[in-house]
Protein backbone atom coordinates (compact mmCIF):
# COMPACT_ATOMS: atom_id res chain seq x y z
CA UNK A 1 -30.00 -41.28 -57.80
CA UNK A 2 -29.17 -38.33 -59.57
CA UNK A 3 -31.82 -37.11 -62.21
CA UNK A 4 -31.02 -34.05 -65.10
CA UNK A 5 -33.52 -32.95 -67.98
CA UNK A 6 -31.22 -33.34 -71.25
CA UNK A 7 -32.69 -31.96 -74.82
CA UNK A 8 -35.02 -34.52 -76.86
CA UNK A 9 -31.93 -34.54 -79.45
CA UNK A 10 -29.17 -35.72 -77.09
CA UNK A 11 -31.20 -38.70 -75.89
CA UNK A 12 -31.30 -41.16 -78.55
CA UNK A 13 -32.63 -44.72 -78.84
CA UNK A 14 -29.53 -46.70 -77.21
CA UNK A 15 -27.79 -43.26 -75.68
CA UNK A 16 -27.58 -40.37 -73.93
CA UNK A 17 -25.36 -36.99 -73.56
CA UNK A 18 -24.69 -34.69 -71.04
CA UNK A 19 -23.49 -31.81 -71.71
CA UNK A 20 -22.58 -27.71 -70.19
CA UNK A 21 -23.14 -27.35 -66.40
CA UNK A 22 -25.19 -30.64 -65.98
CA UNK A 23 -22.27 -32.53 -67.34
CA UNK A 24 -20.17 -30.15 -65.16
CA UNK A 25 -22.35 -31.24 -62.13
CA UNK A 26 -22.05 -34.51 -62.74
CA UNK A 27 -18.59 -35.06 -63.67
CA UNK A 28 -16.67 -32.18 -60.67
CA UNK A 29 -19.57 -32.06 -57.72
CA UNK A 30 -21.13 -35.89 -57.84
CA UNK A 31 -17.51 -36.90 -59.00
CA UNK A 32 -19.17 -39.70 -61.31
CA UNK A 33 -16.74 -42.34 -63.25
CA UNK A 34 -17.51 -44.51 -65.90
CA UNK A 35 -19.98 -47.44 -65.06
CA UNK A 36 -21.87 -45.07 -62.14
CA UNK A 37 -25.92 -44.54 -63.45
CA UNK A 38 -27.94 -41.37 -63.36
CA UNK A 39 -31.60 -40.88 -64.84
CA UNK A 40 -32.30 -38.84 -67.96
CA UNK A 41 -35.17 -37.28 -68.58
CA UNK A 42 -36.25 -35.68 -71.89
CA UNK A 43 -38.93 -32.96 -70.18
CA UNK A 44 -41.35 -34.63 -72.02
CA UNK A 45 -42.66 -38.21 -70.12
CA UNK A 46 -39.53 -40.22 -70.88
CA UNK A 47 -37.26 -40.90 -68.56
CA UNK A 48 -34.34 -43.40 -68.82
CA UNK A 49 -31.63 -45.08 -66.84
CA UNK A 50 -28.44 -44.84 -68.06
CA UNK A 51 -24.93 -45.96 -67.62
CA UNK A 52 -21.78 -43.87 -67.94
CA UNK A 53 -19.05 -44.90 -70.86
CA UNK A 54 -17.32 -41.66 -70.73
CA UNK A 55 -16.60 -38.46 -68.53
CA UNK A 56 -15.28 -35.34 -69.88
CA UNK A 57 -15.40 -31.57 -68.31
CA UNK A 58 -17.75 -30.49 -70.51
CA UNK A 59 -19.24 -34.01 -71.96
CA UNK A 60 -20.97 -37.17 -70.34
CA UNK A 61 -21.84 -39.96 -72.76
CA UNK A 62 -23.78 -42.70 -71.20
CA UNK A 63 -25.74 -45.91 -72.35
CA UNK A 64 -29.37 -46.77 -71.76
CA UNK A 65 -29.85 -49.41 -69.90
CA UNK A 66 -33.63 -49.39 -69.10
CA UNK A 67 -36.58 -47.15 -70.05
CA UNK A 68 -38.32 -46.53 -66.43
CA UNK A 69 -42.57 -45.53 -66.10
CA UNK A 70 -43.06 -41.99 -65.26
CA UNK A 71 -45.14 -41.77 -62.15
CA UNK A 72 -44.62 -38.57 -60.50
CA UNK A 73 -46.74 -36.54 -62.59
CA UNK A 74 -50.33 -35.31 -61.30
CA UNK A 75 -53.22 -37.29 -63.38
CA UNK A 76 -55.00 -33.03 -63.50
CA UNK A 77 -52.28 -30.79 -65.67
CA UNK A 78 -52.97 -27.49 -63.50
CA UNK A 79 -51.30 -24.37 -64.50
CA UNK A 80 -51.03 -21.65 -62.15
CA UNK A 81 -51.96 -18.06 -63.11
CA UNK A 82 -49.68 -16.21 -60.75
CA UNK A 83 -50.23 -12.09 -60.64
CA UNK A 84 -46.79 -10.47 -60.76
CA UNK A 85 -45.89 -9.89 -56.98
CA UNK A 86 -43.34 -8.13 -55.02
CA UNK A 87 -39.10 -9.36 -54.49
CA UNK A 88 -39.00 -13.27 -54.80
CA UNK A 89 -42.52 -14.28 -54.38
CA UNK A 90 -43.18 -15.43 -57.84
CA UNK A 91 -39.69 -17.36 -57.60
CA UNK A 92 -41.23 -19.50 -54.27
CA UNK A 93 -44.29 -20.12 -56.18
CA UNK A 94 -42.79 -21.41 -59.21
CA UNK A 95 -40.62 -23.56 -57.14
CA UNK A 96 -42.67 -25.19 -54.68
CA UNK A 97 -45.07 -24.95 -57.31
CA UNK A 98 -43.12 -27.52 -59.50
CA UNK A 99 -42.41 -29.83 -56.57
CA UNK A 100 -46.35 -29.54 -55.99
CA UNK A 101 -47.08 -30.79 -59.66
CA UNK A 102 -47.87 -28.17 -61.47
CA UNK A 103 -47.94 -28.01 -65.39
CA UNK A 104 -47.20 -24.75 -66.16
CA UNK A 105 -47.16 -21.12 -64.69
CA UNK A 106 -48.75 -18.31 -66.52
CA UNK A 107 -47.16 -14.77 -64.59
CA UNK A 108 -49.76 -11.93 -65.58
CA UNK A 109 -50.88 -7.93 -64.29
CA UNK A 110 -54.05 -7.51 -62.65
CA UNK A 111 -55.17 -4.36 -61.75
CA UNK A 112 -53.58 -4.15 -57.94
CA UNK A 113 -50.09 -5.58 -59.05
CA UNK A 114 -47.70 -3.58 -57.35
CA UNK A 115 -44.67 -4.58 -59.50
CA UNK A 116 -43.70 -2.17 -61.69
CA UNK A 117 -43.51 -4.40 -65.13
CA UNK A 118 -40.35 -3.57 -66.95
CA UNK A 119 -40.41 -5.66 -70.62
CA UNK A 120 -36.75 -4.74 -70.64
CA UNK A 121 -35.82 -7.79 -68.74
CA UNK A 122 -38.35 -10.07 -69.46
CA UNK A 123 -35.85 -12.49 -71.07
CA UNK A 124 -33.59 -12.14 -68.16
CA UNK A 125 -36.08 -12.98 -65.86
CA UNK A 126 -37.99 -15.54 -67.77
CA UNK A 127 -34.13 -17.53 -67.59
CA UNK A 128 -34.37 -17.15 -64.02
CA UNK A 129 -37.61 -18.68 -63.95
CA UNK A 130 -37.40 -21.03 -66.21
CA UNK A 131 -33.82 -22.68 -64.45
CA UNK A 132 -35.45 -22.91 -61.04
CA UNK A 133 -38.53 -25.08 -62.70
CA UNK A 134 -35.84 -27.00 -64.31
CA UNK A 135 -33.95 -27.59 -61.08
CA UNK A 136 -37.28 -28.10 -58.91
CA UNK A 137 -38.22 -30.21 -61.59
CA UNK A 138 -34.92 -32.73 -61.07
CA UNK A 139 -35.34 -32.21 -57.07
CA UNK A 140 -38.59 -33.53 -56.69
CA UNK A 141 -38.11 -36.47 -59.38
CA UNK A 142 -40.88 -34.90 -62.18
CA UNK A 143 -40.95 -36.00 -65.30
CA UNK A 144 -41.87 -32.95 -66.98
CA UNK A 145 -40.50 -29.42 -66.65
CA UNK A 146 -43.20 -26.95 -66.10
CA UNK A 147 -43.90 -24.59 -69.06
CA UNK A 148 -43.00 -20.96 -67.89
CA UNK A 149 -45.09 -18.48 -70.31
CA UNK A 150 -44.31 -15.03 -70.64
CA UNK A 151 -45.90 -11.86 -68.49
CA UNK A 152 -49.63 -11.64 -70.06
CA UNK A 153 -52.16 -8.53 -69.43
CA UNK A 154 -55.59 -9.39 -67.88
CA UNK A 155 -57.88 -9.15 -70.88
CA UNK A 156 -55.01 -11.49 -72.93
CA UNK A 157 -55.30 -14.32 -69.76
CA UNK A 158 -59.06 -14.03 -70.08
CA UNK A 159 -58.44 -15.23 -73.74
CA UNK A 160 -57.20 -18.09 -72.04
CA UNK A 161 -59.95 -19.53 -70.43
CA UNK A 162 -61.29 -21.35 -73.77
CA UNK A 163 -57.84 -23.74 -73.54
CA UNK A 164 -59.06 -25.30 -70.03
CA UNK A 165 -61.60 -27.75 -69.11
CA UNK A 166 -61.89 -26.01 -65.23
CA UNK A 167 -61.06 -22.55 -64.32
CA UNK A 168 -60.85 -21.82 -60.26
CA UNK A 169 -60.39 -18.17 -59.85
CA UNK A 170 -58.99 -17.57 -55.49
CA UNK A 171 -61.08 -14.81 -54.59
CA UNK A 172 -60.78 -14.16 -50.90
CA UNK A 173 -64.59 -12.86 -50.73
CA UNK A 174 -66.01 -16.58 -51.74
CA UNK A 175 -64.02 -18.14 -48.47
CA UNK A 176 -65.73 -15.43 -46.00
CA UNK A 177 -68.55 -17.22 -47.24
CA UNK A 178 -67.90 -20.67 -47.24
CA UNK A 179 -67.88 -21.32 -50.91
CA UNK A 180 -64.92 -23.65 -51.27
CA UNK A 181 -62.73 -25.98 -53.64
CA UNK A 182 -64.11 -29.18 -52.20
CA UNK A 183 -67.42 -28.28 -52.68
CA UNK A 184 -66.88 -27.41 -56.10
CA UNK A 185 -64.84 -30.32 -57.06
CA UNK A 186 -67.67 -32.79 -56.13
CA UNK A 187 -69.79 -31.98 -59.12
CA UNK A 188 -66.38 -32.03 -61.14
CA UNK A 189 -65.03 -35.48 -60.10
CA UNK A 190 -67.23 -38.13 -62.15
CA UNK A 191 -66.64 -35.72 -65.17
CA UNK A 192 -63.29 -36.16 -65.19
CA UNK A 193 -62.91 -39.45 -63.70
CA UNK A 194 -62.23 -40.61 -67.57
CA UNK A 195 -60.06 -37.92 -68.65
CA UNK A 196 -56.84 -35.71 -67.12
CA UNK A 197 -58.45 -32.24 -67.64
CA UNK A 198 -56.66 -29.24 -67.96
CA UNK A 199 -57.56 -26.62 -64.83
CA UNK A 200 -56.23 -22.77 -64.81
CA UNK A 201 -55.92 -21.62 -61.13
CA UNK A 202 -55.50 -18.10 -60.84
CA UNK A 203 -54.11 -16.25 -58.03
CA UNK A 204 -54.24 -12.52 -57.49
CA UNK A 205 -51.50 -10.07 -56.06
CA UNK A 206 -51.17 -9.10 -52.50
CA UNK A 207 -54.03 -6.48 -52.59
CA UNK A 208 -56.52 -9.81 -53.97
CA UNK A 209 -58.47 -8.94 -57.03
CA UNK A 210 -61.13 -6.07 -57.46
CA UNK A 211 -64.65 -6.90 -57.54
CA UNK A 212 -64.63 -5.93 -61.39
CA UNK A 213 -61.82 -8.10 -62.44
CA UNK A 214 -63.96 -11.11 -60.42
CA UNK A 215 -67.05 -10.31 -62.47
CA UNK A 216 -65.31 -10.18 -65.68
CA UNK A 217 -63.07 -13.86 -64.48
CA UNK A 218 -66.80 -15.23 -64.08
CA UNK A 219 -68.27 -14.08 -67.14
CA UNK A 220 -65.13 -15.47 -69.58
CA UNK A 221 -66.17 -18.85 -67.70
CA UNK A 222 -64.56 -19.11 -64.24
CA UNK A 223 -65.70 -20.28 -61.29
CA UNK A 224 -65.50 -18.52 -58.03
CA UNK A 225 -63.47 -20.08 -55.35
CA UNK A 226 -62.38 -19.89 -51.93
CA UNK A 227 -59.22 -21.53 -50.07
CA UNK A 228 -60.96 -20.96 -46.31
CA UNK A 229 -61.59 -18.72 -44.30
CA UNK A 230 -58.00 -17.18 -43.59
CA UNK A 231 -56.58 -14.34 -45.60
CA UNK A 232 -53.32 -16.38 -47.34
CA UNK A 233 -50.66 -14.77 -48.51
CA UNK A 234 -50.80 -14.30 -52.44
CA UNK A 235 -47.43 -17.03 -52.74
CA UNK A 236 -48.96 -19.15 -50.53
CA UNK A 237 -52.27 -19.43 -51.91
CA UNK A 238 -51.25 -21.40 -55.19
CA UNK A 239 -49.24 -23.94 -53.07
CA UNK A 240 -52.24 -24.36 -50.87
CA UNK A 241 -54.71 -24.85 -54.11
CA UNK A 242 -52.51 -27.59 -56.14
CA UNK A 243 -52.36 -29.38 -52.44
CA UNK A 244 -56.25 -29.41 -52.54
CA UNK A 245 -56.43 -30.65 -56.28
CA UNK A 246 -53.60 -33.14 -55.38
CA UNK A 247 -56.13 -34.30 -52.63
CA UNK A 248 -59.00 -34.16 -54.70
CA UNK A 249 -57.64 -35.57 -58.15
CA UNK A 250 -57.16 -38.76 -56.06
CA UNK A 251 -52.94 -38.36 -56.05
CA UNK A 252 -52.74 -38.57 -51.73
CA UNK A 253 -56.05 -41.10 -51.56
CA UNK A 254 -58.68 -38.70 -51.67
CA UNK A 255 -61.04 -40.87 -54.04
């Protein structure tokens, strides 16, 4: 069934509205008709059948008919820390990143990041982002869009660290020596067996991260991770991490 994120305001207690290109979607490409259903979803947890009274170009109006349970978000709220990285890297991982269940992205520099940063288009791009999230987000049936947070330095992510209960920092030089998530994880698991704790996974750019910036990731409270023993691509690494915490939060039957 078809699924759209709508603003908290058009979603009241006994109705919903669709409106702009999701309305447009719905009403000229699905070619819906009064009495079809669709699922609204208020990016927050809530998500609700509802019922169609009225189609307009521009303008859905539909009643709710039933308030469903949320159950495609992950029990961990991960947030990816994603180094800027060359053409449409970042796009992938925020995309497959969404369908893997993450939280939120963080994009920052690091000290081999290739891309030259140009603030000019921030807003531009942070659109970009932000709509493939939202449309990732209604693919893969979440209930939540992920948070997309602007382009931060290094020192301001290290700042960070204080907001989350786990920090794994991917640093190719821990897998060459075996030192790896599930290890790691087992001394985590009873801890937060009670509680859906908040864990920062940060990924460096294409060149990996300096021994310096590892150091300083350690001493603001990380811990030192590897994803194996093969050299993974810098937009494949995050998707291979969230599958791991998937696994490990107990989400595919790891527990």
């Amino acid at each position: 069934m078809q699924r759209y994120f709508v603003p908290p305001a058009q979603m009241e207690e006994y109705s919903v509205v669709l409106e702009g290109d999701d309305a447009r979607h719905l009403a000229a490409v699905m070619r819906a008709k009064p009495g079809d259903c669709f699922i609204a979803c208020d990016g927050n947890g809530q998500d609700v059948l509802a019922q169609i009274i009225t189609v307009d170009k521009d303008r859905v109006r539909a009643e709710i008919t039933e308030r469903l349970i949320a159950q495609a978000e992950m029990a961990w709220k991960v947030t990816v820390a994603q180094s800027l990285a060359k053409g449409d890297k970042l796009e992938i991982v925020i995309q497959k990143g969404t369908e893997a269940g993450a939280i939120a992205f963080q994009p920052f520099l690091s000290q081999r990041t290739v891309v030259q940063y140009d603030e000019r288009k921030e807003a531009k791009r942070l659109e970009r982002w932000r709509k493939i999230a939202k449309e990732a987000a209604e693919q893969s049936h979440r209930s939540v869009i992920p948070g997309i947070k602007t382009v931060s330095t290094w020192k301001s992510l290290l700042k960070q660290f204080t907001e989350y209960d786990l920090i794994l920092f991917c640093y190719e030089e821990e897998g060459r020596v075996g030192s790896g998530l599930r290890a790691l994880l087992s001394d985590y698991r009873t801890q937060f067996a009670s509680i859906n704790p908040r864990v920062l996974v940060v990924i460096g750019p294409e060149g990996g991260f300096t021994v310096q910036e590892a150091e300083a990731a350690v001493l603001a409270g990380a811990k030192l991770i590897g994803l194996g023993r093969r050299i993974l691509r810098t937009e494949t690494a995050a998707l291979y991490a969230l599958a791991c915490l998937a696994y490990e939060s107990g989400e595919l039957g790891g527990i």
